[in-house]
N, C-alpha and C. Protein backbone atom coordinates (compact mmCIF):
# COMPACT_ATOMS: atom_id res chain seq x y z
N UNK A 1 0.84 -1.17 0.00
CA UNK A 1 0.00 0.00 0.00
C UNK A 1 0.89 1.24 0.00
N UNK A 2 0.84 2.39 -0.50
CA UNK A 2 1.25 3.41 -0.55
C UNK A 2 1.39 4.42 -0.11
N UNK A 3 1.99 5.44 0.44
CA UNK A 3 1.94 6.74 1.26
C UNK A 3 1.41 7.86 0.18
N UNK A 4 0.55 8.37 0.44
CA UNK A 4 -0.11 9.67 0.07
C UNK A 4 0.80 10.32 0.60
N UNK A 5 0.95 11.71 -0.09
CA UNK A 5 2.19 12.54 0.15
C UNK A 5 2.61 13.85 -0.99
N UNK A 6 3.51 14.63 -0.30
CA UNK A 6 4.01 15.76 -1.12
C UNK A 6 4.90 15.26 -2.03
N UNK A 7 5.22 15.23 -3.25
CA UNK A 7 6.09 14.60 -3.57
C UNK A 7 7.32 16.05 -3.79
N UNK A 8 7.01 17.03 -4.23
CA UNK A 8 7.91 18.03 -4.25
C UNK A 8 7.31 19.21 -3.83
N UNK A 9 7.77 20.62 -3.84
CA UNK A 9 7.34 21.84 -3.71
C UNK A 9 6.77 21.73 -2.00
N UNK A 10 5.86 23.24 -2.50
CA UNK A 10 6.14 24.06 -3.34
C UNK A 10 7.17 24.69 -3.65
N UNK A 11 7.77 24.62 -5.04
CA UNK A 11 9.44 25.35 -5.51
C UNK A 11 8.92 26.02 -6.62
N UNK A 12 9.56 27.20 -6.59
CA UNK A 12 9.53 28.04 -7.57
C UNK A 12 10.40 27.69 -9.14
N UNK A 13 9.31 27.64 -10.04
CA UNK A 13 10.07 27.44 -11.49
C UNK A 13 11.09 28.49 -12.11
N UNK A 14 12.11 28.38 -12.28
CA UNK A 14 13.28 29.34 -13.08
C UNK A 14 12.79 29.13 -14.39
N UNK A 15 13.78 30.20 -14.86
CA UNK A 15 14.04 29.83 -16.65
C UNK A 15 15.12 29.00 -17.31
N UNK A 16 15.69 28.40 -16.38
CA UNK A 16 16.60 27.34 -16.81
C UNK A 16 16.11 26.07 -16.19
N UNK A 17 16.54 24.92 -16.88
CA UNK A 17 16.00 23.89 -16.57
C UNK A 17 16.17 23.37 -15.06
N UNK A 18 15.54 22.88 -14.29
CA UNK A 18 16.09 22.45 -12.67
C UNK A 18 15.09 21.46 -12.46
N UNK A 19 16.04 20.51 -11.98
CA UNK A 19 15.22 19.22 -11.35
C UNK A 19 14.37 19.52 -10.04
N UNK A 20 12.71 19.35 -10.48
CA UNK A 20 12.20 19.73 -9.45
C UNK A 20 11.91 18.50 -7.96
N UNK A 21 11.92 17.36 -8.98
CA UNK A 21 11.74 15.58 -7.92
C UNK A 21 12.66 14.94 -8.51
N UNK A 22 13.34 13.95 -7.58
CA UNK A 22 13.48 12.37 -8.01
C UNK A 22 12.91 11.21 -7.75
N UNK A 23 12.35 10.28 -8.60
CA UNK A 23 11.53 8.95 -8.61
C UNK A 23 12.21 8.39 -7.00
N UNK A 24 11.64 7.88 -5.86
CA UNK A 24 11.34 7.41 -5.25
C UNK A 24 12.33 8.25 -3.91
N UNK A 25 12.69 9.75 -4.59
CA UNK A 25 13.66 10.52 -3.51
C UNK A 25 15.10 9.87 -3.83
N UNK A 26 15.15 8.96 -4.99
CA UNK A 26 16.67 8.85 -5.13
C UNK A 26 16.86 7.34 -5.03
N UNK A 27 15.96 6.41 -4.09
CA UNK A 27 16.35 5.07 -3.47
C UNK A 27 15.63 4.42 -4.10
N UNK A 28 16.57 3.34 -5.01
CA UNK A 28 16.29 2.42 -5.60
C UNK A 28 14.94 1.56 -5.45
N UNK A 29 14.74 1.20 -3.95
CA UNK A 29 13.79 0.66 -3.37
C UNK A 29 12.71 1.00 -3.10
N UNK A 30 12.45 2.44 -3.67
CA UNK A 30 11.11 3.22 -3.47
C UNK A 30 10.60 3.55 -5.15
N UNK A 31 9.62 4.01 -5.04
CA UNK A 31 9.15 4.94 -6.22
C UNK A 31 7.81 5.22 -6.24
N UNK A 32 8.04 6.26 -6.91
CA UNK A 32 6.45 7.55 -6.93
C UNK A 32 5.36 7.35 -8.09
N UNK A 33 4.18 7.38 -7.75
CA UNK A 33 3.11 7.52 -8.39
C UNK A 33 2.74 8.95 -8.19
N UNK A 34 2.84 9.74 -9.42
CA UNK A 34 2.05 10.80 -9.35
C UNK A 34 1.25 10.96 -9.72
N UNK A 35 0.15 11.96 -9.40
CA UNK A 35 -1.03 11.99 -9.45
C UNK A 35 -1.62 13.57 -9.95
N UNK A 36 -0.88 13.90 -9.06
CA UNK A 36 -1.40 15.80 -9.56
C UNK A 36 -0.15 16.95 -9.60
N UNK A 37 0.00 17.43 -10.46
CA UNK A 37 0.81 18.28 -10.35
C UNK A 37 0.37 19.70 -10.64
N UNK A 38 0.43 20.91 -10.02
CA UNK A 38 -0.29 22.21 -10.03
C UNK A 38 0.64 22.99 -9.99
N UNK A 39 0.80 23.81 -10.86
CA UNK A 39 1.40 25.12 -11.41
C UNK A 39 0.76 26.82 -11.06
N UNK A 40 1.56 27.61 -10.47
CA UNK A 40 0.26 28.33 -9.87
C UNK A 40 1.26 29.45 -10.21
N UNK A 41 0.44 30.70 -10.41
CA UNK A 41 0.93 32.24 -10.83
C UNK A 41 0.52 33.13 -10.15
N UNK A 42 1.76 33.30 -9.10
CA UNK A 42 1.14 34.17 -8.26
C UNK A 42 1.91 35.54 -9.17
N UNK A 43 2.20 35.97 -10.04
CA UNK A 43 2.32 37.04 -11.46
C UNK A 43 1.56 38.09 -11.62
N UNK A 44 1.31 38.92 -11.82
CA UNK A 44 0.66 39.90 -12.44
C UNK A 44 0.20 39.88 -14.21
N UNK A 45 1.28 39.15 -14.66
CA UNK A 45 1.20 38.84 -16.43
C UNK A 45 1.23 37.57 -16.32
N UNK A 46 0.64 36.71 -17.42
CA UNK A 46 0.64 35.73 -17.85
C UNK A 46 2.14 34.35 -18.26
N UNK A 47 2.13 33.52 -17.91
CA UNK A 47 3.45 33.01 -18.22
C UNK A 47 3.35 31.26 -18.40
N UNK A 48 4.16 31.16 -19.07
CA UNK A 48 4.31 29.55 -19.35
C UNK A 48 5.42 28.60 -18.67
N UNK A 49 5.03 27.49 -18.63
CA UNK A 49 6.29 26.31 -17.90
C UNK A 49 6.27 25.37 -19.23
N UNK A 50 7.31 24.47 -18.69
CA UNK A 50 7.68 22.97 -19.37
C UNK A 50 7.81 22.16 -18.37
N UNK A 51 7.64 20.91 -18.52
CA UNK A 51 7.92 20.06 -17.78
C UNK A 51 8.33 18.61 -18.36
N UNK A 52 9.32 18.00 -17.68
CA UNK A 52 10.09 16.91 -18.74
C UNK A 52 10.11 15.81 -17.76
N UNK A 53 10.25 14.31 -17.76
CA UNK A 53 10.33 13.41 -17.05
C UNK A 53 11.64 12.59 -17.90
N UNK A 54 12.79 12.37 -17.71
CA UNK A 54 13.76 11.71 -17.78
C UNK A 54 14.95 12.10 -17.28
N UNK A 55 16.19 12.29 -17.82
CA UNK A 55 17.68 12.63 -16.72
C UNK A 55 17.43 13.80 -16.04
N UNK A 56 18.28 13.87 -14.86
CA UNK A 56 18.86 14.76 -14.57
C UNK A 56 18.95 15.93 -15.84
N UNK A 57 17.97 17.33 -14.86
CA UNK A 57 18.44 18.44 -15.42
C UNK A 57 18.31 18.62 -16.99
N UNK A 58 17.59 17.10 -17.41
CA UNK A 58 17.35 17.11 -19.02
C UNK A 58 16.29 17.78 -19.72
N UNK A 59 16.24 18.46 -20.83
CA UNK A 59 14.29 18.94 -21.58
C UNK A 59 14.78 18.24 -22.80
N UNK A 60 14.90 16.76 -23.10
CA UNK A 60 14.82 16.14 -24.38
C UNK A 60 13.82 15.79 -24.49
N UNK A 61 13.40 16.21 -26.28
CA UNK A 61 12.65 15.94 -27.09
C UNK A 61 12.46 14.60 -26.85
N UNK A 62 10.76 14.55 -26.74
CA UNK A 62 9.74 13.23 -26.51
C UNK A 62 9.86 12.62 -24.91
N UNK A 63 10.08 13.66 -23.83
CA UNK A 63 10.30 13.23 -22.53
C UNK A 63 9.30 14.19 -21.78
N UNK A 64 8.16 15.05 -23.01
CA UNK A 64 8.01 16.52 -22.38
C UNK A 64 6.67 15.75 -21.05
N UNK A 65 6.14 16.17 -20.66
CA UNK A 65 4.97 16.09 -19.97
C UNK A 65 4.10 17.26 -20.17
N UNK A 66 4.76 18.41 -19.99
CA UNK A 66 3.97 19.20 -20.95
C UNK A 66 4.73 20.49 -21.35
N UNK A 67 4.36 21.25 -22.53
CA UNK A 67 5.21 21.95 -23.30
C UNK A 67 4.64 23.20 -23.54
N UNK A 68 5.47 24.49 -22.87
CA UNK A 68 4.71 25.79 -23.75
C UNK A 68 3.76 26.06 -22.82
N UNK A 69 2.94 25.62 -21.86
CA UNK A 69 1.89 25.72 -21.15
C UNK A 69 1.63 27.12 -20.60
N UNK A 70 0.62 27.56 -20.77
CA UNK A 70 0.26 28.82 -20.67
C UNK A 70 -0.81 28.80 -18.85
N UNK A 71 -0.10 29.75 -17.94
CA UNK A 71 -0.95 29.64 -16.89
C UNK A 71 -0.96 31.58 -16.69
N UNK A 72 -2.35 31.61 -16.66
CA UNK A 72 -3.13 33.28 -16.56
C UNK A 72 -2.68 33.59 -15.31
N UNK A 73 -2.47 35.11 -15.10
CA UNK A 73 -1.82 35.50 -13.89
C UNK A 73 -2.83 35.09 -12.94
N UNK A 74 -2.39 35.45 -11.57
CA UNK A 74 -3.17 35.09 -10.17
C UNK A 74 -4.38 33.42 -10.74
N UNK A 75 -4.05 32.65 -11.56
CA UNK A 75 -4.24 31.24 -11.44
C UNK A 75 -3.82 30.11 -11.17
N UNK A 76 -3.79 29.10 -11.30
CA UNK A 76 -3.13 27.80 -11.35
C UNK A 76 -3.77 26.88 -12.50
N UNK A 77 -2.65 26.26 -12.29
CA UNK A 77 -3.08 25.06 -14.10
C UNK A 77 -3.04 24.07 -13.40
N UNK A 78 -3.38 22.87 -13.41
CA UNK A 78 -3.61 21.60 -13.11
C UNK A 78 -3.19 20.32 -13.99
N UNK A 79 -2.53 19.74 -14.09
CA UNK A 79 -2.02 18.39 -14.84
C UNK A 79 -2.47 17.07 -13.81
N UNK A 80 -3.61 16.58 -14.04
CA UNK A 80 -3.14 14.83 -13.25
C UNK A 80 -3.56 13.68 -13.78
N UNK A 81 -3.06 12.91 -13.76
CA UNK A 81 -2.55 11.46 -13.42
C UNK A 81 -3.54 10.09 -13.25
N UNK A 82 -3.63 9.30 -13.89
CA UNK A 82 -4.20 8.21 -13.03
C UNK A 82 -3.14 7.71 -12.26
N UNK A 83 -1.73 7.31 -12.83
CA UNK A 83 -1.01 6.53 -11.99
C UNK A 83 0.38 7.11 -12.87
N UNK A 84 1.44 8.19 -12.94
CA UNK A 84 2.60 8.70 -13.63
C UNK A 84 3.75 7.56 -13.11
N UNK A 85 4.25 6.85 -12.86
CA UNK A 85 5.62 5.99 -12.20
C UNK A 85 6.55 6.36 -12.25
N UNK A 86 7.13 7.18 -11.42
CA UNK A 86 8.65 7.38 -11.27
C UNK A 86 9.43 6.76 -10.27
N UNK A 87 10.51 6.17 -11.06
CA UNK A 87 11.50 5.16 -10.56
C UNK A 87 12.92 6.37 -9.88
N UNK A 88 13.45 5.78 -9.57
CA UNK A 88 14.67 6.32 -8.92
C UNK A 88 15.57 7.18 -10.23
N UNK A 89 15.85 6.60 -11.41
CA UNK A 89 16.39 7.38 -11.98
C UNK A 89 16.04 7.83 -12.58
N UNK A 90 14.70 8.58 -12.89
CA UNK A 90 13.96 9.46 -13.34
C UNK A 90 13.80 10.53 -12.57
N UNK A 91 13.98 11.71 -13.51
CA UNK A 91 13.48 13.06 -12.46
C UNK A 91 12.48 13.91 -13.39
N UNK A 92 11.80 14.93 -12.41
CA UNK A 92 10.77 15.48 -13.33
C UNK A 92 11.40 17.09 -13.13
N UNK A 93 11.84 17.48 -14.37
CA UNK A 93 12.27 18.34 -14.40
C UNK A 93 11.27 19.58 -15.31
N UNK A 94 11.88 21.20 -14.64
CA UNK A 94 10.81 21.81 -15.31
C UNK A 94 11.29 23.43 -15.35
N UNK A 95 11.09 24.01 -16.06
CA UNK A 95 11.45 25.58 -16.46
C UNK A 95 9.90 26.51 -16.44
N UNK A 96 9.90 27.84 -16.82
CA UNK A 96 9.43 28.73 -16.94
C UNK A 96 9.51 29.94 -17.57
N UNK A 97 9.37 30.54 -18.42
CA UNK A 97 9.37 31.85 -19.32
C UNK A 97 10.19 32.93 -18.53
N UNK A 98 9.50 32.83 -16.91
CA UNK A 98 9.69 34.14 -15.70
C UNK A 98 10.52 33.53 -15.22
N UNK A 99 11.72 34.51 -14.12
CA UNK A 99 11.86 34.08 -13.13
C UNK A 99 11.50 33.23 -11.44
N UNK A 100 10.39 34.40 -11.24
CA UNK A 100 9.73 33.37 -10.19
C UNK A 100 8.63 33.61 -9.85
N UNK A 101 7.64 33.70 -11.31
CA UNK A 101 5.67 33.48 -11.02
C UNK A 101 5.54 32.31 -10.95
N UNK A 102 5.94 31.38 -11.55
CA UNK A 102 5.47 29.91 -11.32
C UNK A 102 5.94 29.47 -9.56
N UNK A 103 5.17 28.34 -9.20
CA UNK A 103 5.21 27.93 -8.29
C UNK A 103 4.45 26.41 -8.27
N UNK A 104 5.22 25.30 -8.35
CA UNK A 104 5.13 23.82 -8.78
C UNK A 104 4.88 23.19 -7.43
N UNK A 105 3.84 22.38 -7.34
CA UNK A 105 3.43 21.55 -6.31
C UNK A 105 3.13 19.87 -6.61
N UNK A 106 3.54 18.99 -6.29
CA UNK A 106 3.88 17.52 -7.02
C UNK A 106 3.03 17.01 -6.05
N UNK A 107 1.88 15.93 -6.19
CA UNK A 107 1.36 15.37 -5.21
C UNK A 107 1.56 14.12 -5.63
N UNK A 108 1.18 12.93 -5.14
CA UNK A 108 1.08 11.57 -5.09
C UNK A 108 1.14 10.75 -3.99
N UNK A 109 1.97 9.60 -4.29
CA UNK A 109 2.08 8.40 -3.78
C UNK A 109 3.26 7.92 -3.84
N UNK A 110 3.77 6.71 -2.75
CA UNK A 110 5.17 6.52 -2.79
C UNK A 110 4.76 5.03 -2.11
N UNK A 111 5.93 4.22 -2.94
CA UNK A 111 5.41 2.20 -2.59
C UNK A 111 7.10 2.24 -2.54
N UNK A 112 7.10 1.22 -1.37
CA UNK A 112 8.45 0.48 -1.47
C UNK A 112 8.54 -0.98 -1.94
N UNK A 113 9.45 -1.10 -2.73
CA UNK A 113 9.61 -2.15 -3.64
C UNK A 113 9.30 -3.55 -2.74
């Protein structure tokens, strides 16, 4: 059975790429089901994120989760999940247009092997 849980954040999105989670916090023996992930603008103007699931610190093409995403000032965007699996060497990495309107919140689940 699984722990319900924070899986990251809230962390503020940059404009360079930064690993925001790692699949199971790093340990082989764990790993994450995500479920919801929420993007929120606390901004005055409008702004976009990315978000990528594979290496370290990576935004390669066909890893996106989502791309370009447009979130309206003073809102939040919503992405979830029936069941996302992240393993230990997977990270979910993610950028932003702004410096620091975005604000990334990772929810889920966590099973030990």
């Amino acid at each position: 059975m699984g722990t319900t849980k924070l899986l990251a954040g809230p962390a503020a999105l940059g404009t360079s790429a930064a690993n925001i989670s790692q699949g199971g916090g790093g340990s082989a023996l764990i790993y994450d089901i995500v479920k919801q992930i929420r993007v929120t603008n606390k901004g005055s103007v409008d702004a976009t994120f990315s978000l990528y699931l594979g290496a370290t610190g990576a935004t390669a093409a066909g890893t996106e989760l989502a791309k370009s995403q447009v979130v309206k000032a003073g809102t939040s965007a919503d992405i979830f999940f029936t069941g996302l699996k992240v393993v230990s060497t997977q990270y979910l990495v993610g950028l932003s247009d702004t410096a620091t309107a975005l604000t990334i919140t990772v929810l889920g689940e966590q099973y030990v092997v």
